[in-house]
C-alpha atoms as a PDB file:
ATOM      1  CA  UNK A   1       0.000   0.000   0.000  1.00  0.00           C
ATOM      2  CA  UNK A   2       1.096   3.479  -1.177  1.00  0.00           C
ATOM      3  CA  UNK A   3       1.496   6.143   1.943  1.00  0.00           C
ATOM      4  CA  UNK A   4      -1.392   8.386   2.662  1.00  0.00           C
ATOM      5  CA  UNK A   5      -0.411  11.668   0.768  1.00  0.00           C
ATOM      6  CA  UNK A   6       0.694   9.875  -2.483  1.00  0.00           C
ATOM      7  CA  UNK A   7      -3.070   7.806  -2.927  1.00  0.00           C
ATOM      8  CA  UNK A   8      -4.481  11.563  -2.630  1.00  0.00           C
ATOM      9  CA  UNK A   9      -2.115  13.044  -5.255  1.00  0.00           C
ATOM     10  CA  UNK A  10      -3.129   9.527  -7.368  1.00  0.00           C
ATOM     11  CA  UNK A  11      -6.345   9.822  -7.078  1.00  0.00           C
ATOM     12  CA  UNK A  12      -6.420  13.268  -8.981  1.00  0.00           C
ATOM     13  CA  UNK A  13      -5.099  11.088 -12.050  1.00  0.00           C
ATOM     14  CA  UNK A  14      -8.002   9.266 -11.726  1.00  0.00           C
ATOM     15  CA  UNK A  15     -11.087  11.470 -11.345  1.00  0.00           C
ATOM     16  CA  UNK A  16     -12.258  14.776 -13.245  1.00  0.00           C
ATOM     17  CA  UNK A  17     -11.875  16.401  -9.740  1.00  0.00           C
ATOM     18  CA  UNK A  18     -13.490  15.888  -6.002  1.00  0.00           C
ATOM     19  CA  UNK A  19     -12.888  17.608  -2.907  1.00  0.00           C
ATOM     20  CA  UNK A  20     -11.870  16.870   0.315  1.00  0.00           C
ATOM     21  CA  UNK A  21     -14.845  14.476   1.131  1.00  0.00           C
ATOM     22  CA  UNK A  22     -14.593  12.814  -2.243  1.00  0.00           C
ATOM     23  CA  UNK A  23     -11.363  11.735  -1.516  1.00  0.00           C
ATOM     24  CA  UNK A  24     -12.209  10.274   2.247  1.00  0.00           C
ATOM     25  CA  UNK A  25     -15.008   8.682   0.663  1.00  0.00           C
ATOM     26  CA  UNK A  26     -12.810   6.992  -2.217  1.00  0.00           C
ATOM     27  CA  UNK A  27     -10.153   6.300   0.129  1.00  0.00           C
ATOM     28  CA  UNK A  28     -12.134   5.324   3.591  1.00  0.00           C
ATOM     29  CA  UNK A  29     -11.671   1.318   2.646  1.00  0.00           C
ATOM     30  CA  UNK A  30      -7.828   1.635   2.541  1.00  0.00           C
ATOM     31  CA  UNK A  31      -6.915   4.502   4.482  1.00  0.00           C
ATOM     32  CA  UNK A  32     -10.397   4.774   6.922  1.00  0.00           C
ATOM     33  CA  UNK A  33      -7.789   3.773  10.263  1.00  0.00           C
ATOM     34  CA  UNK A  34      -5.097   5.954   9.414  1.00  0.00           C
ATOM     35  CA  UNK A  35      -4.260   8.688  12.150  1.00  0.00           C
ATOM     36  CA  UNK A  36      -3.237  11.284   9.691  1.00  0.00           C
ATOM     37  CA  UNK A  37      -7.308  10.201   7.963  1.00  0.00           C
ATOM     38  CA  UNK A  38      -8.661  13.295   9.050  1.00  0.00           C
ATOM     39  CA  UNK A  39     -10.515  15.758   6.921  1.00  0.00           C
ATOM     40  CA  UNK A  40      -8.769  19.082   7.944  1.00  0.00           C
ATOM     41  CA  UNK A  41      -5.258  16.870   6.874  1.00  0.00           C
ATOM     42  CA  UNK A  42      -6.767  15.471   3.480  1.00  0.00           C
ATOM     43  CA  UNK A  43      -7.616  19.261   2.915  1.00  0.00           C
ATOM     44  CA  UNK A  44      -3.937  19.975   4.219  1.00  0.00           C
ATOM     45  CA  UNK A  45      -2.724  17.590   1.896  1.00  0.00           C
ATOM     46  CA  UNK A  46      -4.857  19.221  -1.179  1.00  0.00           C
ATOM     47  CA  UNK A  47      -3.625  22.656  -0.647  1.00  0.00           C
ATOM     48  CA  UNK A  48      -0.213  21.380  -0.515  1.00  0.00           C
ATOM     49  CA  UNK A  49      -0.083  19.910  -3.794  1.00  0.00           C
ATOM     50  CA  UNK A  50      -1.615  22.739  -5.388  1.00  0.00           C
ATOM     51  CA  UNK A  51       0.854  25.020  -4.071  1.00  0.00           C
ATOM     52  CA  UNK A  52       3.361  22.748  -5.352  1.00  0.00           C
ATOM     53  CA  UNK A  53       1.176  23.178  -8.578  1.00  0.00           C
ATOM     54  CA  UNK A  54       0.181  19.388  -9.484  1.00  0.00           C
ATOM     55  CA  UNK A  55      -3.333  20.135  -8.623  1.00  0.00           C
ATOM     56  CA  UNK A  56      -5.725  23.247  -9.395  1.00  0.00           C
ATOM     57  CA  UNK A  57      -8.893  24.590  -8.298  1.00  0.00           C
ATOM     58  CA  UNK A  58     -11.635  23.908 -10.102  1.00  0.00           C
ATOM     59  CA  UNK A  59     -14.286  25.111  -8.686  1.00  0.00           C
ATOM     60  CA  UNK A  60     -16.149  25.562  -4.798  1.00  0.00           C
ATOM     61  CA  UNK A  61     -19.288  25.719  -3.335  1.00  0.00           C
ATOM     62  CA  UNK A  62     -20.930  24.866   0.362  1.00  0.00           C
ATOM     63  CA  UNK A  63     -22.455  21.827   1.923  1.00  0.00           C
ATOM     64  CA  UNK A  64     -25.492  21.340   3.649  1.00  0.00           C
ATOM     65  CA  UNK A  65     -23.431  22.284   6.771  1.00  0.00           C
ATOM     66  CA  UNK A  66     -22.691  25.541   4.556  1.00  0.00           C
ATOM     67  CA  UNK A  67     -19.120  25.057   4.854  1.00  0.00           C
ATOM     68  CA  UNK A  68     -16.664  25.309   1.930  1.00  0.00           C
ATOM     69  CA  UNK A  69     -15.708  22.947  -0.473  1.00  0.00           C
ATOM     70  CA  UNK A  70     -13.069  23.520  -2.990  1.00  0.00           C
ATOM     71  CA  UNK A  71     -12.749  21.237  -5.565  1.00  0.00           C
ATOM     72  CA  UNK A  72      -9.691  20.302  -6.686  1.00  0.00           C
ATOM     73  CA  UNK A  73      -8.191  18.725 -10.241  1.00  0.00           C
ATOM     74  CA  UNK A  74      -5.099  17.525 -11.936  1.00  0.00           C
ATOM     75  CA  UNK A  75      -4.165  19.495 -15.081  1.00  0.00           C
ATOM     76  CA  UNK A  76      -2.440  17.821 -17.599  1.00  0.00           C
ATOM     77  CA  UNK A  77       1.020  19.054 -16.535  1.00  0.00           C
ATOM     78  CA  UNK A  78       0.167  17.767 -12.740  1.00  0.00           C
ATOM     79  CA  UNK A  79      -1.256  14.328 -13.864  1.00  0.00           C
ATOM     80  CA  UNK A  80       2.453  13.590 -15.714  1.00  0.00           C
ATOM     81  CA  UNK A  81       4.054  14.552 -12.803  1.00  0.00           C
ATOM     82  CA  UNK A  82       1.892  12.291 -10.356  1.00  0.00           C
ATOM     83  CA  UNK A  83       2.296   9.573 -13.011  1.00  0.00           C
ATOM     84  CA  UNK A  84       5.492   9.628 -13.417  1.00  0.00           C
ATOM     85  CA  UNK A  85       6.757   9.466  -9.521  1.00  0.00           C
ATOM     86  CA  UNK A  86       4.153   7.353  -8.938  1.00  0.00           C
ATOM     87  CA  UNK A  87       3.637   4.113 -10.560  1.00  0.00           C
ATOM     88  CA  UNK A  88       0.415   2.044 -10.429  1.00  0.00           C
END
C-alpha cells in the first residue's frame, strides 16, 4: 500500500476532480484507520499539492453544513508529474 499523501495526489489522475470528502469517501476502505485520515489533513494535503502546482482549483461551493468545499483537479502538466513518480 502506497502512503497516505501519495493515494491523494493519485487519485487526482483518476477522477475529473473531487474535494476533500470525495477523496475520504474513495479512500475510507484503505486509508479509513489511518491517524493522519482526518478531513482538515486530506484538505492539508490538497492545498499542498496545489501550491506545489500538481493540482488546481476547479471550482467551490458549500455543503449542507454551509461550509466550503473547494474542488480540486489535476491538469495535464500535474497528472504527468503524479504519473510519473508514482507508478500504479
Amino acid at each position: 500500500m502506497i502512503p497516505l499523501n501519495y493515494a491523494i495526489l493519485k487519485l487526482f489522475t483518476k477522477i475529473k476532480e473531487g474535494c476533500a470528502d470525495d477523496v475520504m469517501d474513495a479512500l475510507k476502505g484503505n486509508y479509513g484507520t489511518f491517524k493522519a485520515f482526518k478531513k482538515d489533513a486530506i484538505i492539508n494535503a490538497l492545498m499542498t499539492a496545489e501550491a506545489n502546482g500538481l493540482l488546481e482549483e476547479s471550482r467551490f461551493d458549500l455543503d449542507s453544513n454551509n461550509e466550503l468545499r473547494v474542488y480540486y483537479r489535476a491538469h495535464k502538466e500535474g497528472a504527468a508529474t503524479i504519473n510519473q513518480y508514482i507508478k500504479d
